[in-house]
C-alpha atoms as a PDB file:
ATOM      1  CA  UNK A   1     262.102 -30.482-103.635  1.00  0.00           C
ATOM      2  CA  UNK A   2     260.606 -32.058-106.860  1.00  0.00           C
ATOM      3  CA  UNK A   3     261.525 -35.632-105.385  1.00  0.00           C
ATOM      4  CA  UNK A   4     259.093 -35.035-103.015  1.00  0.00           C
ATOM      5  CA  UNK A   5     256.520 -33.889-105.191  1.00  0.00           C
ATOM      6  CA  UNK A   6     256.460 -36.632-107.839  1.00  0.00           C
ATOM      7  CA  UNK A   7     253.080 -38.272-108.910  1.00  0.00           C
ATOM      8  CA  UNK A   8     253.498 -40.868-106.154  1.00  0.00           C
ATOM      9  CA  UNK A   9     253.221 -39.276-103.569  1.00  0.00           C
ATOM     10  CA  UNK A  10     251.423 -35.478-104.856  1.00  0.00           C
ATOM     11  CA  UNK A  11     247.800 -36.042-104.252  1.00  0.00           C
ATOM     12  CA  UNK A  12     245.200 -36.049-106.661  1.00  0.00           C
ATOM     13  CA  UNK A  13     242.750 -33.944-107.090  1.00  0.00           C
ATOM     14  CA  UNK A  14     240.189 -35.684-109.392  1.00  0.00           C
ATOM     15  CA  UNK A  15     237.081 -36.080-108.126  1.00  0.00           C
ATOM     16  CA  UNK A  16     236.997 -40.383-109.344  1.00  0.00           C
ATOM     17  CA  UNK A  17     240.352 -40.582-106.956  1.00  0.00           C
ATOM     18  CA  UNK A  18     238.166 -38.892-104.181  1.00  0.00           C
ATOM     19  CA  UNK A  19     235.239 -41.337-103.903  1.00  0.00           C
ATOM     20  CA  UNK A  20     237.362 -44.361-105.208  1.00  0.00           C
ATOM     21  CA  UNK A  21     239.660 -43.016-101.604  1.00  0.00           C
ATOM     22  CA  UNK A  22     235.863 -42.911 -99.887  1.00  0.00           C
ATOM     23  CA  UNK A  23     234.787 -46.068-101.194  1.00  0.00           C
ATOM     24  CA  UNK A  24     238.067 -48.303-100.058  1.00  0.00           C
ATOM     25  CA  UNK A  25     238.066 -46.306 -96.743  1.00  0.00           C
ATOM     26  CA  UNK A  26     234.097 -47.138 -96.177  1.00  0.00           C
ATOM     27  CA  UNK A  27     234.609 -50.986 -97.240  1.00  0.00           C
ATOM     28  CA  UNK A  28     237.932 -51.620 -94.877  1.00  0.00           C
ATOM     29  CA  UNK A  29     235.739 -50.453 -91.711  1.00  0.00           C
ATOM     30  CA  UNK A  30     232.683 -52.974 -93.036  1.00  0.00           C
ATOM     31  CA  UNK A  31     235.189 -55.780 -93.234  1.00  0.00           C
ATOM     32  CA  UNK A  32     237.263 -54.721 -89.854  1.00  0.00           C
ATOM     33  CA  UNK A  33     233.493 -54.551 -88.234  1.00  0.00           C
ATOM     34  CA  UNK A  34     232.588 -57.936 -89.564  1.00  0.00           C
ATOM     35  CA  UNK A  35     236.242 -59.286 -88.900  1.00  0.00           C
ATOM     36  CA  UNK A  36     235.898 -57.862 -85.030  1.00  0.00           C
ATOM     37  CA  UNK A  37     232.405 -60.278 -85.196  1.00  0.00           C
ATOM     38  CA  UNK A  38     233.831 -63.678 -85.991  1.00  0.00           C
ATOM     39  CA  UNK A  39     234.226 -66.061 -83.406  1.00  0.00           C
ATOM     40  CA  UNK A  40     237.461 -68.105 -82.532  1.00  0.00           C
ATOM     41  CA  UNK A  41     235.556 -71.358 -84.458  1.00  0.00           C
ATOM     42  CA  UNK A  42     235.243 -68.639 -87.822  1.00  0.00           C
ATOM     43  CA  UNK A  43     239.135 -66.881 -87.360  1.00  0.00           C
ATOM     44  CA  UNK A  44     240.544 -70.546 -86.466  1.00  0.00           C
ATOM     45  CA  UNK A  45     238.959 -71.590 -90.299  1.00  0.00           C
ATOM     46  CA  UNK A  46     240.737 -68.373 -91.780  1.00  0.00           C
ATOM     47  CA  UNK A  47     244.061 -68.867 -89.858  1.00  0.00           C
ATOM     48  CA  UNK A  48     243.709 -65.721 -87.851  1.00  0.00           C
ATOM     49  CA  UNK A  49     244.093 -65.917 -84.698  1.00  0.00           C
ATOM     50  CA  UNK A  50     241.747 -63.314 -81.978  1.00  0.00           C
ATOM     51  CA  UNK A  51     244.334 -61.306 -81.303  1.00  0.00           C
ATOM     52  CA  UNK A  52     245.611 -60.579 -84.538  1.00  0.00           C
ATOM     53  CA  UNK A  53     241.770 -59.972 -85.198  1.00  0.00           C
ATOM     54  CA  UNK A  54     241.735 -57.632 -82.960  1.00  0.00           C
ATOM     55  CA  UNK A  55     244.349 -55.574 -83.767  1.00  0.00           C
ATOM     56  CA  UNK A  56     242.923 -55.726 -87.761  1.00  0.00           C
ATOM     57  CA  UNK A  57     239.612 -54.890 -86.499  1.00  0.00           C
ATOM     58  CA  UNK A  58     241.033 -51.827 -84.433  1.00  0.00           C
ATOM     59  CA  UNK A  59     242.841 -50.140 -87.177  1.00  0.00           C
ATOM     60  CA  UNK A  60     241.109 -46.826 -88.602  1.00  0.00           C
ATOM     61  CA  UNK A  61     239.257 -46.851 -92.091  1.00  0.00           C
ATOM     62  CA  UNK A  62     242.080 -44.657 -93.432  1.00  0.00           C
ATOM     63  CA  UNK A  63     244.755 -47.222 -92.427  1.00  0.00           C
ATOM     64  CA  UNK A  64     244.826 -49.058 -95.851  1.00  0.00           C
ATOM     65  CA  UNK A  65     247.020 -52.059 -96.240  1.00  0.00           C
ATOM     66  CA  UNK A  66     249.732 -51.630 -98.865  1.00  0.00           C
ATOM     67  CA  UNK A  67     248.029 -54.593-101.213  1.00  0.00           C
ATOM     68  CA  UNK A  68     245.037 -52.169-100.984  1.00  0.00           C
ATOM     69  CA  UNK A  69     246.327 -49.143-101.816  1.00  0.00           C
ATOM     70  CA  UNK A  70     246.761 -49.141-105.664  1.00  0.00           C
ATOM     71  CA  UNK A  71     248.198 -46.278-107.122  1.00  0.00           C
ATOM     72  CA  UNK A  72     250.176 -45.009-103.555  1.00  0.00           C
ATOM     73  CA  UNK A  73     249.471 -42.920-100.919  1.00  0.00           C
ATOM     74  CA  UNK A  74     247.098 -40.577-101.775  1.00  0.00           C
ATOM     75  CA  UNK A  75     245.428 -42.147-105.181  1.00  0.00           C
ATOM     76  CA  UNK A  76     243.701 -45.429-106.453  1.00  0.00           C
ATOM     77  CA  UNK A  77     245.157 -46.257-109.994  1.00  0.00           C
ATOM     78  CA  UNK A  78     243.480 -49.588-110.977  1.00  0.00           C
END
């Protein structure tokens, strides 16, 4: 049972991890909205093709890429 519970994956309950979670969560759906915006002339310049756009851009806030997520699961460490 204390595997589970180790600092990388217990939550934390300060309130700096909270709006640092808020934050990342409110600036992934600004990008995904402006991302879903872009036409196939802007994604070709990025290498992205629409469809992988699409999926991106249809993703939940909360879905946080791994290169995002510093600190884990639950926290933001920087």
């Amino acid at each position: 049972m204390q595997r589970v519970l180790t600092s990388t994956y217990a939550p934390r309950s300060t309130g700096r991890n909270v709006f640092s979670r808020l934050r990342l969560w409110l600036d992934l759906w600004a990008e995904r909205r402006m991302l879903a915006n872009l036409d196939r002339r802007m994604l070709a310049d990025l290498g992205i093709d629409e469809q992988a756009a699409l999926r991106e851009a249809g993703r939940p806030m909360w879905d946080v890429p791994r290169d995002r997520d510093y600190g884990g699961r639950y926290g933001l460490d920087r």
